[in-house]
Protein backbone atom coordinates (compact mmCIF):
# COMPACT_ATOMS: atom_id res chain seq x y z
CA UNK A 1 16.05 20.13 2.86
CA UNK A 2 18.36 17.08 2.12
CA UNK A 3 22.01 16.73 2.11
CA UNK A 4 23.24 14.00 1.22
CA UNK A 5 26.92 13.38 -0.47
CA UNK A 6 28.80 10.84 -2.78
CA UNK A 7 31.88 8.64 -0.89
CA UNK A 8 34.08 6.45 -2.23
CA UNK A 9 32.32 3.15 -1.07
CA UNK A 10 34.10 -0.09 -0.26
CA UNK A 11 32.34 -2.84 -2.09
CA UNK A 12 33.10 -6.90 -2.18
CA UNK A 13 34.44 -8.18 -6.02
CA UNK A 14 31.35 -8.68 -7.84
CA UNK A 15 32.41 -12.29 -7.81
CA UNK A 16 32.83 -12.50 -3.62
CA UNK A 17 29.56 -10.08 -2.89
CA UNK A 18 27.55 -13.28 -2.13
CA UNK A 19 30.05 -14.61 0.06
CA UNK A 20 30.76 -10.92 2.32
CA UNK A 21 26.92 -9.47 2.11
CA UNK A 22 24.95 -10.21 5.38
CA UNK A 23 21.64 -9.87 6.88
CA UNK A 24 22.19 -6.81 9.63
CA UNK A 25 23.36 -7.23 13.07
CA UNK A 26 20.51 -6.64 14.83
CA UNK A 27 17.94 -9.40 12.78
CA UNK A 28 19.80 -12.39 14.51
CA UNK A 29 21.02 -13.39 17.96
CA UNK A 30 24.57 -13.97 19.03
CA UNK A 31 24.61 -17.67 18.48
CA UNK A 32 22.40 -17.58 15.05
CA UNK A 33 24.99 -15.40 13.82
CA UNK A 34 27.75 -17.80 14.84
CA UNK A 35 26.16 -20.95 12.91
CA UNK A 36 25.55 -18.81 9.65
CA UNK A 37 29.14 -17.81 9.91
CA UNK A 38 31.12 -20.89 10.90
CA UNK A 39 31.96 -21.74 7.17
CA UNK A 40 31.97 -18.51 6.05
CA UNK A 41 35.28 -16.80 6.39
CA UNK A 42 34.29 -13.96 4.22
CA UNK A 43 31.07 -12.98 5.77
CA UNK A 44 30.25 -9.86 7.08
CA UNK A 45 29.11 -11.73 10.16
CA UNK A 46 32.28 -11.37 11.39
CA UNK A 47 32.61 -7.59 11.16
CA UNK A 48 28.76 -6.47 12.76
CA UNK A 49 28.81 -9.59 14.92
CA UNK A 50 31.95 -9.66 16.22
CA UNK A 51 31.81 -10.99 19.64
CA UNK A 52 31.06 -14.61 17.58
CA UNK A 53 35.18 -14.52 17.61
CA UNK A 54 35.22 -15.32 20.71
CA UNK A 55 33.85 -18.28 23.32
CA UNK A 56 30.00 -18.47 23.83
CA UNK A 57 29.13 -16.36 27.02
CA UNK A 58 31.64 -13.72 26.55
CA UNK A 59 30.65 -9.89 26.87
CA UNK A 60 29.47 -8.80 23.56
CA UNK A 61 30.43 -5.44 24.78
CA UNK A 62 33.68 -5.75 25.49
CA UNK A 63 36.14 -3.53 24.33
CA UNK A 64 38.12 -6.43 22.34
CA UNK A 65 35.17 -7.56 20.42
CA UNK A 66 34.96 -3.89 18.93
CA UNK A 67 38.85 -4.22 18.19
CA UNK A 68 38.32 -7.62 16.72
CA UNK A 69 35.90 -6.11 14.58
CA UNK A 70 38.02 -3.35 13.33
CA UNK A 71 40.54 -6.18 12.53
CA UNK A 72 38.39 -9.02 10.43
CA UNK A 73 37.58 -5.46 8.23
CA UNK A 74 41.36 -4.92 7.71
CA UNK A 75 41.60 -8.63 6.84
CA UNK A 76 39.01 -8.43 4.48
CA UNK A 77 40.64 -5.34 2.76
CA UNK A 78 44.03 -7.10 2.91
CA UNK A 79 43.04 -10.00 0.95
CA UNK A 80 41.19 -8.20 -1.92
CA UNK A 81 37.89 -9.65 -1.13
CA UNK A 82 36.71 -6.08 -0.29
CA UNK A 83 37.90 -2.62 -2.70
CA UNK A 84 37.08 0.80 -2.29
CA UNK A 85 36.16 2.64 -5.11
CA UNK A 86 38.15 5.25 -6.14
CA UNK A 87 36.34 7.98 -6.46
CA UNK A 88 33.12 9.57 -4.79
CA UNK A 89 30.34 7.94 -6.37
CA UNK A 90 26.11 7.24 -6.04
CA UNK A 91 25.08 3.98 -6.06
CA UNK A 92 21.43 2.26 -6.89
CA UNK A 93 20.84 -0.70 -4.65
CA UNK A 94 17.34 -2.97 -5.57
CA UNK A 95 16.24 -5.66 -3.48
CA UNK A 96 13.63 -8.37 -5.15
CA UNK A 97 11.62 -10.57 -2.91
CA UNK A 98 8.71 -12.42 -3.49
CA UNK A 99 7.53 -10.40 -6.78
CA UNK A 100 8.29 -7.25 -4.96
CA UNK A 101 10.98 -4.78 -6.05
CA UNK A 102 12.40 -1.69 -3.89
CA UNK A 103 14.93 0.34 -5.41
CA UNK A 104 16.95 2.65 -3.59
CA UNK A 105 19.57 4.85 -3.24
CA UNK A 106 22.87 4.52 -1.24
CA UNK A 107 24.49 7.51 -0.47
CA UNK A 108 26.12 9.73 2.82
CA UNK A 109 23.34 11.29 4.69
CA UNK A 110 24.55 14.29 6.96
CA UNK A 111 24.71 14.27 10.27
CA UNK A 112 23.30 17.70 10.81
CA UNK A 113 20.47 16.74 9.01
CA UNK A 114 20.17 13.80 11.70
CA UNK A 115 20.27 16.80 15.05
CA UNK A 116 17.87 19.31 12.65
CA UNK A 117 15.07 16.69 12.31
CA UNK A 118 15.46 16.63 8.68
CA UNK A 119 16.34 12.87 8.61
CA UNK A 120 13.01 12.32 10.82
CA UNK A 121 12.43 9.42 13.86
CA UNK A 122 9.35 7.21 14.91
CA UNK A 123 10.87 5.19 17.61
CA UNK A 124 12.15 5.78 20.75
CA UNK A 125 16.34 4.77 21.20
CA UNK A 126 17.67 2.60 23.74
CA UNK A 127 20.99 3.93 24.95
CA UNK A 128 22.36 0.53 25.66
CA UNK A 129 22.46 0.08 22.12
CA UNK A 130 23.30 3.55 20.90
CA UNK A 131 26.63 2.83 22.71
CA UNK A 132 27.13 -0.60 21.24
CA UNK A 133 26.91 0.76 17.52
CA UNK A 134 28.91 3.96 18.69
CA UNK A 135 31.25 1.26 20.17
CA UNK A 136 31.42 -0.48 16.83
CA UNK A 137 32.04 2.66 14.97
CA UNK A 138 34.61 3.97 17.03
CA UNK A 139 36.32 0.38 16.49
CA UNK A 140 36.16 -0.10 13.00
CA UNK A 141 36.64 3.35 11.46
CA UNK A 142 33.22 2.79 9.29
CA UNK A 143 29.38 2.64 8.93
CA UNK A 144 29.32 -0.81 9.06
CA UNK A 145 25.18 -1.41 7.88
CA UNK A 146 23.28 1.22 5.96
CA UNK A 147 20.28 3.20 8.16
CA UNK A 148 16.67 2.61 5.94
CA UNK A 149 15.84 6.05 4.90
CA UNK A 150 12.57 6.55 2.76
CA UNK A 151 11.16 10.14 1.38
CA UNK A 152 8.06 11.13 -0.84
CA UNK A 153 8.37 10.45 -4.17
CA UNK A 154 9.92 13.11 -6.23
CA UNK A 155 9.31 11.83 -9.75
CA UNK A 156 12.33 13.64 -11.31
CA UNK A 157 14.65 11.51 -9.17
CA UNK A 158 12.49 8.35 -10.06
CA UNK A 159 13.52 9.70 -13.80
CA UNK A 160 17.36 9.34 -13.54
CA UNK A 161 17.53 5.89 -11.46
CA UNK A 162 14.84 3.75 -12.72
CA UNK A 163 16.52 3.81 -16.49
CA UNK A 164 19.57 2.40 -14.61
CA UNK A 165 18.27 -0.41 -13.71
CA UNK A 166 17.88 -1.90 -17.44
CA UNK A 167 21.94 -1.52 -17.80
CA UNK A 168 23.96 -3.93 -16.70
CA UNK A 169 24.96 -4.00 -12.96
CA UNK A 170 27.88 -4.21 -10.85
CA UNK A 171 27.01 -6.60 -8.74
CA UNK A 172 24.17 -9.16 -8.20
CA UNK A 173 23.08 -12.20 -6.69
CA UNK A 174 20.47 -14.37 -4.77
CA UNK A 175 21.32 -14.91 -0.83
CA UNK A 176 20.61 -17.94 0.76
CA UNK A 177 16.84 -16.58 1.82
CA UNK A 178 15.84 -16.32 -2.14
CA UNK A 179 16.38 -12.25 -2.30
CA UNK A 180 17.77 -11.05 -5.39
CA UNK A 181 20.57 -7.96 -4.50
CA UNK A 182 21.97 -5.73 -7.16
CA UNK A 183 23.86 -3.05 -7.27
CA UNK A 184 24.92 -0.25 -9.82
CA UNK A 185 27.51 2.34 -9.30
CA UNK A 186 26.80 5.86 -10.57
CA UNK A 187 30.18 6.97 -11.61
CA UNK A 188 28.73 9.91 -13.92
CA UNK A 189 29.45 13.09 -12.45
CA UNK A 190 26.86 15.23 -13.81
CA UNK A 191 24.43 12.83 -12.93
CA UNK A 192 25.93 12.67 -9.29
CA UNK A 193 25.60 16.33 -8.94
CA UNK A 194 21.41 16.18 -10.78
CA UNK A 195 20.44 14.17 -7.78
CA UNK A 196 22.52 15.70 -4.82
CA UNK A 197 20.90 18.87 -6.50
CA UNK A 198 17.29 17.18 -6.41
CA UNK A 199 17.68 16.13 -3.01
CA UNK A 200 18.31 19.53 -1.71
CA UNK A 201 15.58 21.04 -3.61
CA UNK A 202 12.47 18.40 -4.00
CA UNK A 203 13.29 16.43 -0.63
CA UNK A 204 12.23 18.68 2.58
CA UNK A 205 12.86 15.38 5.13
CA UNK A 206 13.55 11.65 4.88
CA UNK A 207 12.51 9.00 7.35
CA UNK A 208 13.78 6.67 9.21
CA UNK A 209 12.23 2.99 8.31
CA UNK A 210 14.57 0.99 9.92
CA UNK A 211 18.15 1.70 11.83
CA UNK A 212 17.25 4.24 14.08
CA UNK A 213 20.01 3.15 16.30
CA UNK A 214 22.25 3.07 13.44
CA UNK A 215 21.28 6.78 12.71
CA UNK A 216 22.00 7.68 16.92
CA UNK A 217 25.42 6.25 17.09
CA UNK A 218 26.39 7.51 13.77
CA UNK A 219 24.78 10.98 14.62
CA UNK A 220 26.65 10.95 18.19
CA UNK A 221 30.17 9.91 16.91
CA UNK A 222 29.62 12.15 14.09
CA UNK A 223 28.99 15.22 16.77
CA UNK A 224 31.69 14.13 18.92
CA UNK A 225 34.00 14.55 15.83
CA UNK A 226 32.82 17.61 14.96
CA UNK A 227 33.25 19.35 18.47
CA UNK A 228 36.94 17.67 18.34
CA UNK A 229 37.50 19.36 15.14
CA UNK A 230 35.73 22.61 15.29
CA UNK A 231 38.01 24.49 12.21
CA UNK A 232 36.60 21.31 9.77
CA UNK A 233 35.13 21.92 6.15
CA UNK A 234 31.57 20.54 7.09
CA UNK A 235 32.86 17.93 4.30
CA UNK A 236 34.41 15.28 6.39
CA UNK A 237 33.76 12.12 5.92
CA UNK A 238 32.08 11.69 9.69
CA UNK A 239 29.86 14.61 9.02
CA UNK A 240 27.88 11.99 6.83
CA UNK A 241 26.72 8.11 7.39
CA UNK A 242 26.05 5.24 5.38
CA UNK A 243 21.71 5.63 4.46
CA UNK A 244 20.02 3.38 0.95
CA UNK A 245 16.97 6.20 0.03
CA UNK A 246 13.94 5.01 -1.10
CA UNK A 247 11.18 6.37 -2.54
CA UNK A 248 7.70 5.41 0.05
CA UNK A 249 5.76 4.25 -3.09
CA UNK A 250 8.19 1.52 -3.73
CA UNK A 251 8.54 0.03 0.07
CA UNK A 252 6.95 -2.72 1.46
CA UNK A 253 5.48 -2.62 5.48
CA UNK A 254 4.08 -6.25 6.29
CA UNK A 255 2.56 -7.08 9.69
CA UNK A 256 4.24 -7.38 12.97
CA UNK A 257 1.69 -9.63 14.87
CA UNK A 258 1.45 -10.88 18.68
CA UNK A 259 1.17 -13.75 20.86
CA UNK A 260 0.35 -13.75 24.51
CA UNK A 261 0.80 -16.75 27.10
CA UNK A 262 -2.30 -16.69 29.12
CA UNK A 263 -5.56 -15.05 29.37
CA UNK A 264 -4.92 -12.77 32.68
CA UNK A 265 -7.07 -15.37 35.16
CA UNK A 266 -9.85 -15.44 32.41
CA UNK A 267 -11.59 -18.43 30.86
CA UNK A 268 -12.04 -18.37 27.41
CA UNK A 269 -15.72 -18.14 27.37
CA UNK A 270 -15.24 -14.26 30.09
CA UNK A 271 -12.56 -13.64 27.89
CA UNK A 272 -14.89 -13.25 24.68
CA UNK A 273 -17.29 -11.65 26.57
CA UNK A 274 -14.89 -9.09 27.53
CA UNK A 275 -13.56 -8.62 23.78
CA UNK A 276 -17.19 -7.76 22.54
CA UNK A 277 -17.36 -5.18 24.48
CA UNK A 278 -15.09 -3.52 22.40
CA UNK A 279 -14.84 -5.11 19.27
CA UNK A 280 -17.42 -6.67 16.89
CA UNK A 281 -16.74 -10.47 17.01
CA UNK A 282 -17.18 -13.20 14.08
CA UNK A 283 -16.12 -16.62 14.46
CA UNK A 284 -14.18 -17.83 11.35
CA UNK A 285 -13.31 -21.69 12.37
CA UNK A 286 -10.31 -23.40 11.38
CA UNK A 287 -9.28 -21.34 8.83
CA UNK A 288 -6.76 -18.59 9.20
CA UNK A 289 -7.93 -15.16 9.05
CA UNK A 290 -5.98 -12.27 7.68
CA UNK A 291 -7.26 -8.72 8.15
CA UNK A 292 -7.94 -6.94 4.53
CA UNK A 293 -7.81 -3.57 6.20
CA UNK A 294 -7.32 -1.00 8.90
CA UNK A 295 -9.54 -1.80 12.17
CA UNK A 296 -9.86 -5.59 11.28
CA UNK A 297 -7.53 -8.03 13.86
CA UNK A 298 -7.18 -11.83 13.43
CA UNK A 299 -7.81 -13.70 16.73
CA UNK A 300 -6.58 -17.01 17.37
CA UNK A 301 -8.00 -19.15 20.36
CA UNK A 302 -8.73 -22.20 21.37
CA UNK A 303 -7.58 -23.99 17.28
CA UNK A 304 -10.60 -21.04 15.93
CA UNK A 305 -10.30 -17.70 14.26
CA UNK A 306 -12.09 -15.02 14.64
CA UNK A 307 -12.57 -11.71 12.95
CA UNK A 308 -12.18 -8.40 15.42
CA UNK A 309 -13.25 -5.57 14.13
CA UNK A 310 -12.90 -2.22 16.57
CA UNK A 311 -16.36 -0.37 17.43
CA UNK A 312 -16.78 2.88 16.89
CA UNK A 313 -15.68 5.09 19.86
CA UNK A 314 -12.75 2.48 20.69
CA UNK A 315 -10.28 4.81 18.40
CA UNK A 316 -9.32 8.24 17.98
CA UNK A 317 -9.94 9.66 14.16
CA UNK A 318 -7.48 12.46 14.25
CA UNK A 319 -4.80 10.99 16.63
CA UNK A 320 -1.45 9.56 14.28
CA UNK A 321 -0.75 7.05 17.11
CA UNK A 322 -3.69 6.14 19.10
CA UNK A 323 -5.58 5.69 15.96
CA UNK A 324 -2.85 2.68 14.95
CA UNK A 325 -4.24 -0.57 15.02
CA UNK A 326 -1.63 -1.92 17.22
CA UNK A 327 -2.79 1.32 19.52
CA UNK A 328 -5.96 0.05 19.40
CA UNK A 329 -5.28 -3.51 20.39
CA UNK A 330 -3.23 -2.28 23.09
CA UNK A 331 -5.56 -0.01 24.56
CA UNK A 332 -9.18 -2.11 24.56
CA UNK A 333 -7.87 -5.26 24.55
CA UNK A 334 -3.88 -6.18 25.54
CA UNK A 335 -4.19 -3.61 28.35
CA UNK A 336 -7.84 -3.79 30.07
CA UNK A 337 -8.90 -7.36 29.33
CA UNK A 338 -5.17 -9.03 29.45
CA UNK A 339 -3.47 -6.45 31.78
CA UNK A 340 -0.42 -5.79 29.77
CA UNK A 341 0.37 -1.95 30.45
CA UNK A 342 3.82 -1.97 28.82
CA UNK A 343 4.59 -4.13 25.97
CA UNK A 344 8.11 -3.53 25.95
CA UNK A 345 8.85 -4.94 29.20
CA UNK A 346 6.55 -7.64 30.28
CA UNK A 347 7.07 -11.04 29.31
CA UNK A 348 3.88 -12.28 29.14
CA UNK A 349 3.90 -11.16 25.46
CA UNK A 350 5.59 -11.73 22.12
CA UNK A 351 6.02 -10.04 18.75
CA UNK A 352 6.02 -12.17 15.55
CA UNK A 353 6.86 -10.76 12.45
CA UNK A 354 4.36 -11.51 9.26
CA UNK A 355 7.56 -12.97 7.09
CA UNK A 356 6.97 -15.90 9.57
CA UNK A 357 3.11 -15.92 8.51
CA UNK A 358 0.06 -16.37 10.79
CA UNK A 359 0.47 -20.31 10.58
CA UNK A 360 3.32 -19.28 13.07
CA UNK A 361 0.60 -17.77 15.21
CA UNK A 362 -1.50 -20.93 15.76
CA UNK A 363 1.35 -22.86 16.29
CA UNK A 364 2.67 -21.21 19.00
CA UNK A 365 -0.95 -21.31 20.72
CA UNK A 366 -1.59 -24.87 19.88
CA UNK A 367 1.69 -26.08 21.00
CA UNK A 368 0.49 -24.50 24.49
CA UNK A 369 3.36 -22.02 24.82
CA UNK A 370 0.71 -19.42 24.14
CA UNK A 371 -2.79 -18.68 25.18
CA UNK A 372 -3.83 -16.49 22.87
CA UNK A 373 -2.49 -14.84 19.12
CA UNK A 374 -3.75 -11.43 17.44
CA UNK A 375 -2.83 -10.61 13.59
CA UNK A 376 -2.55 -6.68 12.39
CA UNK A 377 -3.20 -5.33 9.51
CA UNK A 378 0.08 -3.80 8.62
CA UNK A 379 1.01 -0.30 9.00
CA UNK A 380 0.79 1.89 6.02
CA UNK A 381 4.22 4.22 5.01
CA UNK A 382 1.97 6.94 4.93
CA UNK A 383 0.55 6.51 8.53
CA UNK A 384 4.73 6.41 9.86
CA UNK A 385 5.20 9.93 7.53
CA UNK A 386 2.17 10.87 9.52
CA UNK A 387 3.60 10.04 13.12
CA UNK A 388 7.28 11.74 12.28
CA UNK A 389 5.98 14.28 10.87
CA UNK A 390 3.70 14.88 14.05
CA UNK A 391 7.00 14.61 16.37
CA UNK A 392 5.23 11.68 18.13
CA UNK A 393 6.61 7.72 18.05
CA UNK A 394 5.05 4.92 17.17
CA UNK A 395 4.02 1.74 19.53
CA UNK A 396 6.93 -0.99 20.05
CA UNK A 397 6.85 -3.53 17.42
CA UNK A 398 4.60 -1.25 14.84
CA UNK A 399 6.40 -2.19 11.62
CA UNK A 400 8.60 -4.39 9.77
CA UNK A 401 10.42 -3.78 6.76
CA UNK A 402 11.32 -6.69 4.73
CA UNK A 403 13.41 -7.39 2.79
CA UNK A 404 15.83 -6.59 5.04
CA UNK A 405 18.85 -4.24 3.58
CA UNK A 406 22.30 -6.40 3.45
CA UNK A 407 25.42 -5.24 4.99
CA UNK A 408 28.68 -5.54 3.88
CA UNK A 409 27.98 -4.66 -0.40
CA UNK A 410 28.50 -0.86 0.18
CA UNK A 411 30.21 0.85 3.20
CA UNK A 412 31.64 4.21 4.39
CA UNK A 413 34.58 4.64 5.92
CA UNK A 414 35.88 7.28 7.77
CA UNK A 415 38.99 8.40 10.08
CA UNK A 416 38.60 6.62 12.92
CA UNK A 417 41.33 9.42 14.55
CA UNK A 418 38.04 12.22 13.73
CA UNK A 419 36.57 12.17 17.58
């Protein structure tokens, strides 16, 4: 079942949070993250992308960017633009975007839940990055962005936080992409101890939506300190990292799309050809075309749209992964037809998240960087459950999350003498 824990969080002044909040350190590239931050002395930016310190083409792994980022957190706790709280509290973070509302909650997560498969995985780690963010952590002394944990609804804990969110909060505002951010702190003890209490009881796992290399590096250091320490409590701060839990019903998946550069040695008119054979085809024309549900694809070629829809015997029924739609796509049509066998490594192909939109999509093929574009319908949370639950992972590039969580409004800090 679920631990997870109160900690004394260290928030920005209510006042400041729009200034210090920022979009996480993996969403942006080194140079992006340099332009958002050049005016901004307060941002966050300058604690999870630390390396923009320093002149462009330096090693973003170097051991002094990880010190540097350790230091612009001091200097943020120096000047008062950053407190901790002083006690061990909850806290209720909700995200508005676009009409939709997700409301979570923020809280330590323990690592032992993390190496018991409680806290469960869909995606495969790359170890490069499990050492940068172990790196980080080891430099700063904190969990410097949250890890996206979702779990079944439990309706009791629905019960306690969604009254919450008609008081007033501690902190809100609208960043610079339109997303409203609010936070409330749950400084009532008895209600602190109701959910910790409903967690462990009504929540057998949680899942990992986004941050999985987050939840390595944090789960890693937090071993490391454990072996170092082996006559701890179990209650140390690194025996838990920085999660926002929220309920499945409330999240929002949205489609993570691709683009291709040529058509393998094909012409357009083989290329089609080929595609029936697997997939019912409909020409749509100029207008975009948005698949309404599972086994339905988009296909933009040649300035036309067409409709895809997967023949029978081209899927799996009872198989969590190869009966994905981006499974599907990869297996009768990105692999046979265009002769890309691993998606993750060859450069013939790109990934284009739906917050962009499918007008993105034609404009990368018209402008003749690409050949060819495909739109997914987007994964459901119940088909991820599915997969974690199974032990399997999903395809590269199955889902996107949005809106993104902010760093930088809540964070846990720990020793950073523990390992």
């Amino acid at each position: 079942m679920a631990v997870i824990r109160p900690f004394p969080g260290i928030r920005p002044k209510p006042e400041l949070a729009s200034q210090v909040a920022s979009l996480p350190y993996d969403v942006m590239n080194t140079e992006e993250a340099r332009e958002e931050a050049a005016d901004k002395p307060l941002s966050y930016l300058h604690i999870v992308k630390s390396e923009i310190a320093f002149p462009k083409g330096y090693n973003a792994y170097a051991p002094e960017v990880y010190a540097k980022a350790g230091e612009k957190f001091q200097n943020l706790l120096q000047q008062g633009a950053i407190v901790q709280d002083p006690k061990a509290y909850l806290y209720v973070y909700e995200q508005e975007m676009n009409g939709h509302v997700q409301t979570g909650l923020v809280a330590a997560s323990s690592v032992n839940d993390y190496w018991a498969d409680v806290v469960k995985k869909h995606e495969f780690t790359r170890p490069v990055k499990e050492q940068d963010r172990m790196n980080h952590i080891k430099g700063t002394g904190i969990h410097a962005g949250p890890v996206f944990l979702t779990y079944p609804d439990v309706d009791e804990i629905n019960a306690i936080i969604d009254p919450m969110r008609t008081t007033t909060p501690d902190t809100n505002f609208v960043s610079p992409d339109g997303v409203r951010h609010t936070v409330w702190v749950i400084r009532d003890l008895a209600t602190i101890e109701q959910l910790v209490t409903l967690f462990k009881e009504q929540v057998p796992a949680t899942y990992i939506a986004d941050g999985h290399h987050r939840a390595a590096s944090a789960g890693k250091v937090g071993k490391a300190a454990q072996e170092a320490n082996p006559n701890g409590t179990g209650e140390e701060p690194y025996n838990y990292f920085l999660s926002v839990l929220f309920p499945a019903s409330r999240l929002q998946i949205i489609d993570y799309n691709r683009v291709v550069t040529d058509l393998n040695g094909l012409s357009p008119e083989a290329f089609l050809l080929k595609v029936k054979e697997k997939f019912e085809v409909e020409l749509v024309g100029k207008d975009i075309f948005k698949p309404t549900t599972m086994r339905e694809f988009g296909m933009y070629l040649q300035g036309q749209w067409y409709k895809l829809t997967a023949k029978p015997g081209t899927y799996p029924d009872n198989d969590p992964v190869n009966g994905l739609d981006v499974s599907i796509m990869q297996n009768n049509l990105l692999n046979p037809i265009l002769g890309i066998e691993d998606p993750r490594t060859d450069d013939r192909i790109d990934f284009v998240g739906g917050i962009r939109g499918l007008k993105e999509l034609s404009k990368r093929v018209d402008s003749g960087e690409m050949a060819v574009a495909f739109a997914l319908y987007a994964v459901t949370i119940e088909q991820l459950i599915r997969i974690a639950d199974s032990g399997n992972v999903m395809p590269p590039k199955s889902t996107w999350f949005e809106p993104k969580l902010r760093s930088g409004l809540i964070v846990h800090q720990f020793s950073a003498k523990s390992y």
